[in-house]
C-alpha atoms as a PDB file:
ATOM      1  CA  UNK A   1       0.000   0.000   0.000  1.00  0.00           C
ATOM      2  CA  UNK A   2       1.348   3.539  -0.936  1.00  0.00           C
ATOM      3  CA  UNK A   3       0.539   6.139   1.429  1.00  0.00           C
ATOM      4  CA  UNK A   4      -0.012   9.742   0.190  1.00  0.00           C
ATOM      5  CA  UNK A   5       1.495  12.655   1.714  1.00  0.00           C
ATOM      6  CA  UNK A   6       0.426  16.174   1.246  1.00  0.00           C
ATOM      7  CA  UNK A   7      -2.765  18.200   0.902  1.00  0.00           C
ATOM      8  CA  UNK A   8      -5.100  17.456  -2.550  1.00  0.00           C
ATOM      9  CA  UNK A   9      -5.421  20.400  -4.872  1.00  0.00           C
ATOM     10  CA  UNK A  10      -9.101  21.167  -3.313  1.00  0.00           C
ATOM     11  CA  UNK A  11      -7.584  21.492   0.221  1.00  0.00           C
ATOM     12  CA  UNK A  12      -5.301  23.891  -1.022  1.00  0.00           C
ATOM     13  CA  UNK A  13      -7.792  25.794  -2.541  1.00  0.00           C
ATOM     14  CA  UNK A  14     -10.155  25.919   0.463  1.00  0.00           C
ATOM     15  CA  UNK A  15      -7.424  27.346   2.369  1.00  0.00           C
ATOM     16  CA  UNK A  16      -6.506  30.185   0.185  1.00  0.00           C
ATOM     17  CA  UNK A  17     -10.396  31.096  -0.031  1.00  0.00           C
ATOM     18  CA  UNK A  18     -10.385  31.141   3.481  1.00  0.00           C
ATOM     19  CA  UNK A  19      -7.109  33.563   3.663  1.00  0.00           C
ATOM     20  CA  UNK A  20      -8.919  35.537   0.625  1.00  0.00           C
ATOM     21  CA  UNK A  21     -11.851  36.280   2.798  1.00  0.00           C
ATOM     22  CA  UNK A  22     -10.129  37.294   6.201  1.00  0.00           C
ATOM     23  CA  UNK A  23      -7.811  39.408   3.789  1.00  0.00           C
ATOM     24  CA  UNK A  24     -10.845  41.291   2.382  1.00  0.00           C
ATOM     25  CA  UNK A  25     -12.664  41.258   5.658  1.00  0.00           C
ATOM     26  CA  UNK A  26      -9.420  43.542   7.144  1.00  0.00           C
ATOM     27  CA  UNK A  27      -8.706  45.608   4.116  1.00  0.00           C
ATOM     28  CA  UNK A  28     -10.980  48.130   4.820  1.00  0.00           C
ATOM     29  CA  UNK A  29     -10.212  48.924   8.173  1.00  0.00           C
ATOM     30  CA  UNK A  30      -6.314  48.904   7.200  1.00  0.00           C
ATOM     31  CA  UNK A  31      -7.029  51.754   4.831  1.00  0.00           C
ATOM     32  CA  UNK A  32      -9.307  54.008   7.515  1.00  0.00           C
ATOM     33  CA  UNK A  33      -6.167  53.416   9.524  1.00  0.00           C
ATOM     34  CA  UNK A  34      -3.942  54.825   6.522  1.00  0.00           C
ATOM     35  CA  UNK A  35      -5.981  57.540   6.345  1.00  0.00           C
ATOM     36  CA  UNK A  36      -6.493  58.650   9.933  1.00  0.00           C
ATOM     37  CA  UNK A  37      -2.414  58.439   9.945  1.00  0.00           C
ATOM     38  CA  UNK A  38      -1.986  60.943   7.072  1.00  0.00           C
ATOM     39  CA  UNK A  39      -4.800  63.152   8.969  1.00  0.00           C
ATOM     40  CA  UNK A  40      -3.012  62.818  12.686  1.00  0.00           C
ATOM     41  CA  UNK A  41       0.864  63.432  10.757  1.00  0.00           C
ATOM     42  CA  UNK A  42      -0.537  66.800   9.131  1.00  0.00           C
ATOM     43  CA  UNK A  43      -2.428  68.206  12.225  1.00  0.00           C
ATOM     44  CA  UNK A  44       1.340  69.842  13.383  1.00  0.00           C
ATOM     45  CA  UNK A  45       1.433  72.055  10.206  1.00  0.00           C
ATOM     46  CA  UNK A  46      -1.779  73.910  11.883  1.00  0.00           C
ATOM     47  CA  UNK A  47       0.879  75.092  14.816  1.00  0.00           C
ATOM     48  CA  UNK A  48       2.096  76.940  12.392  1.00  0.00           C
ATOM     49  CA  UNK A  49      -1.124  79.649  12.273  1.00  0.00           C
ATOM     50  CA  UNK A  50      -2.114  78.966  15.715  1.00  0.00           C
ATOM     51  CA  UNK A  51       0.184  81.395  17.518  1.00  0.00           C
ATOM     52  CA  UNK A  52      -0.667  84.524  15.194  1.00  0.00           C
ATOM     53  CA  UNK A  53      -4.292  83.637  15.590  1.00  0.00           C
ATOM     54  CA  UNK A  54      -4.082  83.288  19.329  1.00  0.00           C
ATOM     55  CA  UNK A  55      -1.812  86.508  19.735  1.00  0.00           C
ATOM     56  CA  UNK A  56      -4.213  88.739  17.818  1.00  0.00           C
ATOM     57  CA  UNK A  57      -7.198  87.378  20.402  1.00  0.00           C
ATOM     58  CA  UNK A  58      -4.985  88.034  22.976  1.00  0.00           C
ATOM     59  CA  UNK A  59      -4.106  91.504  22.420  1.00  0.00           C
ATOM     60  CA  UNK A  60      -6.602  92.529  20.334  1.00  0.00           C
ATOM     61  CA  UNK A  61      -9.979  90.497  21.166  1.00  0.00           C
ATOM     62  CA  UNK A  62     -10.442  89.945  17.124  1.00  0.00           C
ATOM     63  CA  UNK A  63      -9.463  87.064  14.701  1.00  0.00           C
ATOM     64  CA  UNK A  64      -7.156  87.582  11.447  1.00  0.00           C
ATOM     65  CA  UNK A  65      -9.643  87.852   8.523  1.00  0.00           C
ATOM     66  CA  UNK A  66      -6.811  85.897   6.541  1.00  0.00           C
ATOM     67  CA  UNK A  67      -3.528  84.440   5.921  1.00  0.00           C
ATOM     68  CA  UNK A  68      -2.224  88.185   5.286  1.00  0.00           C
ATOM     69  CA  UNK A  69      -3.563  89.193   8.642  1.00  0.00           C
ATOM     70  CA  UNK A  70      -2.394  86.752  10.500  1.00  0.00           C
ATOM     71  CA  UNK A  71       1.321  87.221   9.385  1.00  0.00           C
ATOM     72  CA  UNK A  72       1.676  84.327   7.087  1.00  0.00           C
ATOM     73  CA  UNK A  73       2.783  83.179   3.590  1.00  0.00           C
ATOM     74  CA  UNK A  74      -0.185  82.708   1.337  1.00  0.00           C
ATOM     75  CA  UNK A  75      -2.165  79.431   1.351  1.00  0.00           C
ATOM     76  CA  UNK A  76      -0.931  77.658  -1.040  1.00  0.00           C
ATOM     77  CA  UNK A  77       3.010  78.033   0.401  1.00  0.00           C
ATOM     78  CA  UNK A  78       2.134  76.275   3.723  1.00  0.00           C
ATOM     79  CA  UNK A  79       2.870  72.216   2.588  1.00  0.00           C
ATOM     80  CA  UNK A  80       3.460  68.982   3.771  1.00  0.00           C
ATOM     81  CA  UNK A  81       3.542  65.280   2.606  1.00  0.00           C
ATOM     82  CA  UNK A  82      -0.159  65.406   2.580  1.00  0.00           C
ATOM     83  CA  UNK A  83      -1.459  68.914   2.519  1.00  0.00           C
ATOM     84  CA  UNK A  84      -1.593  71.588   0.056  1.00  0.00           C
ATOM     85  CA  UNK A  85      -2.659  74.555   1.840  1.00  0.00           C
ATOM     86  CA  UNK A  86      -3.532  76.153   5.522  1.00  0.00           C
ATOM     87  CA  UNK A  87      -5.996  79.209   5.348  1.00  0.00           C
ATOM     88  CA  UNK A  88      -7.232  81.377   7.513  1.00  0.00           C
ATOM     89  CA  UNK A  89     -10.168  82.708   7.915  1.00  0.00           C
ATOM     90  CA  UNK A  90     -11.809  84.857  10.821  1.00  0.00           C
ATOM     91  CA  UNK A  91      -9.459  82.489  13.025  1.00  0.00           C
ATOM     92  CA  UNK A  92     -10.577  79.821  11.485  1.00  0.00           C
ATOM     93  CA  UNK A  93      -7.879  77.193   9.928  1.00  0.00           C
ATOM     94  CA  UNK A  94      -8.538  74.941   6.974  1.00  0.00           C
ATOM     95  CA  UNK A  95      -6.349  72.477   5.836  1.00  0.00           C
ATOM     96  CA  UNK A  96      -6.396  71.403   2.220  1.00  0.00           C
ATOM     97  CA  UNK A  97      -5.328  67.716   1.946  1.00  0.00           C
ATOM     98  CA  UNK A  98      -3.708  66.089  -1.546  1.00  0.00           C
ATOM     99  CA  UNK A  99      -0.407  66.009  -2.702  1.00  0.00           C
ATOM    100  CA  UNK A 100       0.379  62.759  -1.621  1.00  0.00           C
ATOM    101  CA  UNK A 101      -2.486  61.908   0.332  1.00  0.00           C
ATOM    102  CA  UNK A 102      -4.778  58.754   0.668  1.00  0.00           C
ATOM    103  CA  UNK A 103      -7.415  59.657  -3.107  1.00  0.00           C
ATOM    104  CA  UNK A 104      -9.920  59.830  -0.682  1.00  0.00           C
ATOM    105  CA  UNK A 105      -8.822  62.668   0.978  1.00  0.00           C
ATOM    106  CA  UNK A 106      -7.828  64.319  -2.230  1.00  0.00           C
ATOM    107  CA  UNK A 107      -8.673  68.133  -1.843  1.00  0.00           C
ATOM    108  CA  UNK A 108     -10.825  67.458   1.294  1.00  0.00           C
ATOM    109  CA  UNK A 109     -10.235  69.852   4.045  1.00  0.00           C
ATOM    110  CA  UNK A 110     -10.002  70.222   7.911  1.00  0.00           C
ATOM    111  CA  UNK A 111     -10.916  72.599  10.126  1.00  0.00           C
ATOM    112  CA  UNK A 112      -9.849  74.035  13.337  1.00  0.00           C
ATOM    113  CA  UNK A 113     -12.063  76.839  14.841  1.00  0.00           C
ATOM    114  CA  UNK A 114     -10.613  78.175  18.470  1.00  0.00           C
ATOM    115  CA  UNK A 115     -12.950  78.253  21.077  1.00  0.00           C
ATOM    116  CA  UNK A 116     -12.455  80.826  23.598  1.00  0.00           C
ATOM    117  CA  UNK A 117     -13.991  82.641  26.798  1.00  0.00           C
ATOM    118  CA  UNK A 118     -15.476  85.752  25.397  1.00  0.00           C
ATOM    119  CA  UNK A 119     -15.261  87.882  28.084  1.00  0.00           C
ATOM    120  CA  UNK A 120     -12.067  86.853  29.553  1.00  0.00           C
ATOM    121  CA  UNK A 121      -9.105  87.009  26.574  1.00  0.00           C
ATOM    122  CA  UNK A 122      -6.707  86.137  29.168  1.00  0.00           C
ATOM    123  CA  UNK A 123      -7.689  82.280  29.232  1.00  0.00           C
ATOM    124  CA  UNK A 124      -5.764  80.500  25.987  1.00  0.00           C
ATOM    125  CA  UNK A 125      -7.726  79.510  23.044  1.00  0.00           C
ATOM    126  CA  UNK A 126      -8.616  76.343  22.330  1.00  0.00           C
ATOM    127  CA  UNK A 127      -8.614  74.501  19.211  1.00  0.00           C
ATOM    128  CA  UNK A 128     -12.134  72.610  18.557  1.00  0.00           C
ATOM    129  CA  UNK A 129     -11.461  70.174  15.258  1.00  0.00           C
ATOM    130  CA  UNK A 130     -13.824  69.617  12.922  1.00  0.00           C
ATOM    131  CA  UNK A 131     -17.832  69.524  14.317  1.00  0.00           C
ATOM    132  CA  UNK A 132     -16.168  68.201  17.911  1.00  0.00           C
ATOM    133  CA  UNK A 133     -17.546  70.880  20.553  1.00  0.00           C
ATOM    134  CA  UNK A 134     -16.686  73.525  22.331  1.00  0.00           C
ATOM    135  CA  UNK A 135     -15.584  73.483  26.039  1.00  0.00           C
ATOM    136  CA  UNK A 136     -18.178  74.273  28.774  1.00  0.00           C
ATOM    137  CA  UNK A 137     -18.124  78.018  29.085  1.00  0.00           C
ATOM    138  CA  UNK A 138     -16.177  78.467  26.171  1.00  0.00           C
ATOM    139  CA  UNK A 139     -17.555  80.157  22.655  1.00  0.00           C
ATOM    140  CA  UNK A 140     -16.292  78.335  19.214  1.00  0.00           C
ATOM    141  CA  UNK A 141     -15.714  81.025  16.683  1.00  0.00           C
ATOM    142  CA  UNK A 142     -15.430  80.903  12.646  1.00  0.00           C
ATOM    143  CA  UNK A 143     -16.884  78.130  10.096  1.00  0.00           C
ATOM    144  CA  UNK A 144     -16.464  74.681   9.995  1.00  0.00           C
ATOM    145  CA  UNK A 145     -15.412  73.936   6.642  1.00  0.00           C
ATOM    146  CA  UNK A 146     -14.641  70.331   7.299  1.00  0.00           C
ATOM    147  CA  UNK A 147     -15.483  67.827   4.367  1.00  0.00           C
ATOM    148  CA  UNK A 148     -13.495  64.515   5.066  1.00  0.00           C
ATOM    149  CA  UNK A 149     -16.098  61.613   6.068  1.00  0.00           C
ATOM    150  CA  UNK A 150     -16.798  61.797   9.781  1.00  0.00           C
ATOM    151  CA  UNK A 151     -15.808  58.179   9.919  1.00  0.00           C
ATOM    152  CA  UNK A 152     -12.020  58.873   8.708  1.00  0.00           C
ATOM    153  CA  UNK A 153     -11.744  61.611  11.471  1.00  0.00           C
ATOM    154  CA  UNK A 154      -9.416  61.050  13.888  1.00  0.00           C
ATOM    155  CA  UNK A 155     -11.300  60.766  17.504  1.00  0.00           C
ATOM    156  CA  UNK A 156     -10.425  64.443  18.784  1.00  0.00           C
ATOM    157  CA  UNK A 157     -11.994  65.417  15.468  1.00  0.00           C
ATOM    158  CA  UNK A 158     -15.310  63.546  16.192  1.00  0.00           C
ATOM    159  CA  UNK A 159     -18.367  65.609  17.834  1.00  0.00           C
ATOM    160  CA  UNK A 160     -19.338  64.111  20.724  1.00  0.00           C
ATOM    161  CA  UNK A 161     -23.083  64.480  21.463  1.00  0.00           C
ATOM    162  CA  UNK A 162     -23.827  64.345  24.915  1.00  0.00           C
ATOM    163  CA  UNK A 163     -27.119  61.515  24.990  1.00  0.00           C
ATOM    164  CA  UNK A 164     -30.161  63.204  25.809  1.00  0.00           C
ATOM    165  CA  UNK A 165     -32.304  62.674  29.136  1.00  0.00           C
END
C-alpha cells in the first residue's frame, strides 16, 4: 500500500479562499487606519497659524480675517507630505489635503475653529477640530469647513453628542 502525503489540490484551494476572505474582511479597516495616519501626521502644520491667531485674540480680542492678517505666507506656500494649503479665515484654519495623500482625501479639508472665553481674553484659546464641541463656558468662533467623512476623522476630530435625558 502507498501512502499519500500532502494536501489534494481542493484542500489547497479551500485554504486560500479562506485567507482571501479574512484578507478582504481587514482591508478596509487597514485603509481608515492609513488615512487617519496621514490626517493625525498633518495636524502639526496647523501650529504653524495657531500662535498669530491666538496673539491677535490676545491683544486685540479679534481674529485675522486671513492668511495676510495673521502674518503668514499665502495658502498655497504652507505644505506637507499630505497637505496643500492652511488658510485662515476669521481664526478659522482649513487644511487642504492632496499632494500625496490617501485619493480619498484628495482636496478634502479640515478645520480648526478656536474656542475661547469671550469675556475673559486672558484664558488661551482652544482649538475645537472639525464639528467636535466647544468646552463648557467656552464660545467656538469661525466656520467649519470640514469635508473629510466623519468616519475617517481622527477621535479628537469627532463631535461628541452628549445623549439626551
Amino acid at each position: 500500500m502507498k501512502k499519500i502525503l500532502g494536501f489534494s489540490l481542493l484542500e489547497a484551494m479551500v485554504a486560500v479562499a479562506i485567507i482571501a476572505i479574512l484578507a478582504a474582511m481587514a482591508l478596509p479597516s487597514y485603509l481608515f487606519k492609513i488615512i487617519r495616519e496621514q490626517i493625525e501626521t498633518s495636524i502639526p502644520l496647523i501650529d504653524i497659524a495657531k500662535t498669530p491667531v491666538a496673539i491677535a485674540w490676545k491683544t486685540e480680542q479679534i481674529f485675522p480675517a486671513d492668511n495676510n492678517a495673521a502674518g503668514l505666507p499665502p495658502p498655497e506656500k504652507i505644505v506637507s507630505n499630505y497637505v496643500t494649503s492652511v488658510t485662515v479665515e476669521n481664526g478659522a484654519i482649513h487644511m487642504k489635503f492632496g499632494n500625496r495623500a490617501n485619493k480619498s482625501l484628495e482636496n478634502k479639508v479640515l478645520t480648526f475653529r478656536p474656542a475661547v472665553v469671550d469675556d475673559a481674553p486672558v484664558v488661551p484659546i482652544t482649538w475645537v477640530c472639525a464639528n467636535a464641541g466647544a468646552p463648557d463656558k467656552m464660545t467656538v468662533k469661525g466656520t467649519d469647513r470640514t469635508t473629510i467623512d466623519p468616519q475617517n476623522l481622527p477621535l479628537i476630530c469627532r463631535s461628541r453628542d452628549k445623549p439626551k435625558p
